[in-house]
Protein backbone atom coordinates (compact mmCIF):
# COMPACT_ATOMS: atom_id res chain seq x y z
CA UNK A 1 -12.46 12.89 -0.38
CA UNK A 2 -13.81 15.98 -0.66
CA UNK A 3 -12.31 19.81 -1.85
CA UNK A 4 -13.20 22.85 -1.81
CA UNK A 5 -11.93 26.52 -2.37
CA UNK A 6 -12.47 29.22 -0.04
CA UNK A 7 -12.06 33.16 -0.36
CA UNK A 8 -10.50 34.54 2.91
CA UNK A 9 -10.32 37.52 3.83
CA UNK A 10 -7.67 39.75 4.56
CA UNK A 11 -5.88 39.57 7.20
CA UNK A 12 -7.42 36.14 8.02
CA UNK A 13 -5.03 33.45 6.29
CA UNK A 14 -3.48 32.40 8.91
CA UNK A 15 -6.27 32.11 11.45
CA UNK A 16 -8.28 30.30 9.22
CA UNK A 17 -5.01 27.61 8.39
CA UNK A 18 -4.53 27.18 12.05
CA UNK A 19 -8.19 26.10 12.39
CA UNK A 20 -7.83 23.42 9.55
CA UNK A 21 -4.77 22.23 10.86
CA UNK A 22 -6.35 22.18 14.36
CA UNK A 23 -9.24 20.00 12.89
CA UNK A 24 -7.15 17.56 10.99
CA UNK A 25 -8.17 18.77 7.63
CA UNK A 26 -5.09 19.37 5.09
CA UNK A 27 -4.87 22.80 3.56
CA UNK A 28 -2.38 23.63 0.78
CA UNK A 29 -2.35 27.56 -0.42
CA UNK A 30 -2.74 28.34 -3.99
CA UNK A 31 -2.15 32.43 -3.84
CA UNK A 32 -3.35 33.82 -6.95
CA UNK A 33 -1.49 36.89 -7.88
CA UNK A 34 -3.18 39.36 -10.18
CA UNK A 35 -1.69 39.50 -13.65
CA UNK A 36 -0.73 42.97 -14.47
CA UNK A 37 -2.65 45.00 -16.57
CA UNK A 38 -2.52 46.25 -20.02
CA UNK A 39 -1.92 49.78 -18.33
CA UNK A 40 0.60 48.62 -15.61
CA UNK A 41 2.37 46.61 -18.70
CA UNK A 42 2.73 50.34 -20.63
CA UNK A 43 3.78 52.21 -17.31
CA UNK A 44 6.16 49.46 -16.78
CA UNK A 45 7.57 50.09 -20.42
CA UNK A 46 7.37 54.02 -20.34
CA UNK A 47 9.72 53.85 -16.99
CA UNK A 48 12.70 51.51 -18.40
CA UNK A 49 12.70 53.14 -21.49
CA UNK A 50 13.16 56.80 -19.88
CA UNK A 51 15.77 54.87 -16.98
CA UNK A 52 17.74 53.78 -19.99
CA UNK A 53 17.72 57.32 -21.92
CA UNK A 54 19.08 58.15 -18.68
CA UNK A 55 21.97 55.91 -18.25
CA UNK A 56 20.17 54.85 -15.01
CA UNK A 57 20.42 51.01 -16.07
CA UNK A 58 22.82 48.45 -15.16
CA UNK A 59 24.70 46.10 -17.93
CA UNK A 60 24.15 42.23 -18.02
CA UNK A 61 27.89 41.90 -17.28
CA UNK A 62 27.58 44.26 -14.44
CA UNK A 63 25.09 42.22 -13.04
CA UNK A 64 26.91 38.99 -13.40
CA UNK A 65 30.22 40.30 -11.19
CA UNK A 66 28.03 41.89 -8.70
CA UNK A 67 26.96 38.85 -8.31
CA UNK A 68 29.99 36.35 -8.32
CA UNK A 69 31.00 38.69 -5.16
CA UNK A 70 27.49 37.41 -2.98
């Protein structure tokens, strides 16, 4: 057996799955998110560290009974 990898394009996933599963071949997804990068990592950083000067975070223990009550 043979494999291959294909780029589709937007909007086209599912059209093109349909079609292998129509022909009988198998087809398994591997989506490939981008990493983020060494700018979106800083950004990220700069945010929480201004939401917690701010008393706009929410404590571990906080977090736990919030979610005992789902």
């Amino acid at each position: 057996m043979e494999q291959v990898t294909i780029d589709i394009p937007d909007g086209k996933f599912e059209f093109f799955m349909e079609l292998f599963q129509k022909l009988g071949l198998k087809a398994t997804s591997n989506l490939n998110y981008p990493s983020m990068t060494r700018q979106q990592i800083i950004d990220q950083a700069l945010i929480a560290e201004k939401e917690i000067k701010q008393g706009k975070t929410t404590s571990h223990d906080q977090v736990l009974k919030d979610f005992k009550k789902w």
